[in-house]
Protein backbone atom coordinates (compact mmCIF):
# COMPACT_ATOMS: atom_id res chain seq x y z
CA UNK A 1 -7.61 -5.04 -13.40
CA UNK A 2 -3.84 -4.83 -14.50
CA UNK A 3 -1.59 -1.30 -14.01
CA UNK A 4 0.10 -0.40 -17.40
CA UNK A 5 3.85 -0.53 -17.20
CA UNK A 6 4.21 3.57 -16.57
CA UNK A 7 1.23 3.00 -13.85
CA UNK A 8 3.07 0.52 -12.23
CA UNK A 9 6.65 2.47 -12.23
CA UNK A 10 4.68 5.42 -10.89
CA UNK A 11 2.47 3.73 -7.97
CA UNK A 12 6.04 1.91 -6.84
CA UNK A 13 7.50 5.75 -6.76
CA UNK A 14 4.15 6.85 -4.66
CA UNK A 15 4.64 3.73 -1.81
CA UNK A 16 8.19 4.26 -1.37
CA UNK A 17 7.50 8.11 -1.41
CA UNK A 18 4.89 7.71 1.37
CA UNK A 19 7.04 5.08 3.57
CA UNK A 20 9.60 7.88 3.70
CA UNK A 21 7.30 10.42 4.69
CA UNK A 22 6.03 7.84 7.16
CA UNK A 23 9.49 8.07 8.86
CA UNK A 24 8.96 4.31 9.74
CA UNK A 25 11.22 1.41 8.74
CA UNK A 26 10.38 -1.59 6.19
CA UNK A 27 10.52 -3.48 9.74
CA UNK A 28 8.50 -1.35 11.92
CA UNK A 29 5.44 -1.64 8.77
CA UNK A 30 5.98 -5.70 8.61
CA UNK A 31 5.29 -6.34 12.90
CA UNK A 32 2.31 -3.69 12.36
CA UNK A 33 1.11 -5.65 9.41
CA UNK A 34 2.04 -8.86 10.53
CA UNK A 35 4.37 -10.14 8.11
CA UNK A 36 7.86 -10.19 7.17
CA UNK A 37 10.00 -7.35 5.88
CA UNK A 38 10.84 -9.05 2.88
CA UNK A 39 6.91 -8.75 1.92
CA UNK A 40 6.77 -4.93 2.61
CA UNK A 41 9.38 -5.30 0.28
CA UNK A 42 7.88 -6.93 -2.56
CA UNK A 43 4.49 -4.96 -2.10
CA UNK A 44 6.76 -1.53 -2.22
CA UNK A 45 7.55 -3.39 -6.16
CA UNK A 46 4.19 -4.47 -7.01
CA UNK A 47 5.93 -8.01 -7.15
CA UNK A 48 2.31 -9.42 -5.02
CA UNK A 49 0.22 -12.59 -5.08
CA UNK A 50 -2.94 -10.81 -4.20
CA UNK A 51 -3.95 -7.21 -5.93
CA UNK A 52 -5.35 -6.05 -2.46
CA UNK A 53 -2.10 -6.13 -0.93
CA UNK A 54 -0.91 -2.12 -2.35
CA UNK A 55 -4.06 -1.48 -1.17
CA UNK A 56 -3.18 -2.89 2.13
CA UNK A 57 0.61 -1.13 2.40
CA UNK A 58 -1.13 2.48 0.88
CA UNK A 59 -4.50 2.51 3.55
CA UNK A 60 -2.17 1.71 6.37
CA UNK A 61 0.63 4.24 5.16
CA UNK A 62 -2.18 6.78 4.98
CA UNK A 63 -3.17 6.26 8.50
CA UNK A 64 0.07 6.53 9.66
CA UNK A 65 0.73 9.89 8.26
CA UNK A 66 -2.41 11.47 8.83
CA UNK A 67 -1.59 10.32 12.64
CA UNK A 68 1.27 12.38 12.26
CA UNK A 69 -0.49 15.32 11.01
CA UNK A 70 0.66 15.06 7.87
CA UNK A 71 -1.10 15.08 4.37
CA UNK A 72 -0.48 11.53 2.74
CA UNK A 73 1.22 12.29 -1.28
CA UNK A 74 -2.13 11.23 -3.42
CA UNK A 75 -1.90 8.33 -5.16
CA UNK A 76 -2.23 8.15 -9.03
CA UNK A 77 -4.14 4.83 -10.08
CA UNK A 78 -4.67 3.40 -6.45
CA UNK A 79 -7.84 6.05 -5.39
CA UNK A 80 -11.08 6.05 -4.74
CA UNK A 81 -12.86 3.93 -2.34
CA UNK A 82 -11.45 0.72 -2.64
CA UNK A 83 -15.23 -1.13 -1.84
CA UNK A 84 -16.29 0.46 -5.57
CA UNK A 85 -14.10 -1.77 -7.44
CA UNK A 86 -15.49 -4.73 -8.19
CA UNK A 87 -12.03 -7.08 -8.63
CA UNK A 88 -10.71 -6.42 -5.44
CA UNK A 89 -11.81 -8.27 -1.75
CA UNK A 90 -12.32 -5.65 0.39
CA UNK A 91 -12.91 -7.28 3.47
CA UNK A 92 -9.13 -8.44 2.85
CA UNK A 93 -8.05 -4.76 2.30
CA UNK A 94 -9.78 -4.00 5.82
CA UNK A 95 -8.46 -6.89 7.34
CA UNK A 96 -5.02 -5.88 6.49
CA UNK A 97 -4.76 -9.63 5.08
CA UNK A 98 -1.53 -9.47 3.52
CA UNK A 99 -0.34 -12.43 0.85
């Protein structure tokens, strides 16, 4: 399932909003997730091979916040439990198998 253009431009504004709430750095998010910065970056722009991977970067931001005892901004189009949609691999989301 695709994101419209105005779904996309908004779930890009809701990552980046939550990685600044986060307080942690593109850097710090790539050695947790086991990849490079320059991925965090493309996921943070939709620009991804695999659809599960702003799944990835949002369940993981989440975590983090709520850790912090914070409340996590909601997400627009990426919500709901993740194992209901059909097109994405969610053993890869809960692997944290990025690209």
């Amino acid at each position: 399932m695709s994101l419209t253009v105005a779904e996309k431009r908004v779930t890009k504004k809701e990552l980046q909003r939550n990685l600044i709430l986060s307080g942690l750095s593109e850097e710090q998010v790539a050695r947790d997730l086991k990849t490079s910065p320059k991925t965090i970056q493309n996921i943070l722009q939709l620009k991804v091979t695999h659809i599960e991977d702003p799944w990835i970067l949002k369940s993981y931001l989440e975590e983090q916040i709520l850790d912090q005892q914070k409340n996590p901004l909601p997400f627009t189009a990426l919500k709901g439990d993740y194992h209901q949609y059909w097109f994405l691999d969610s053993r890869r989301i809960e692997q944290r198998r990025l690209g």
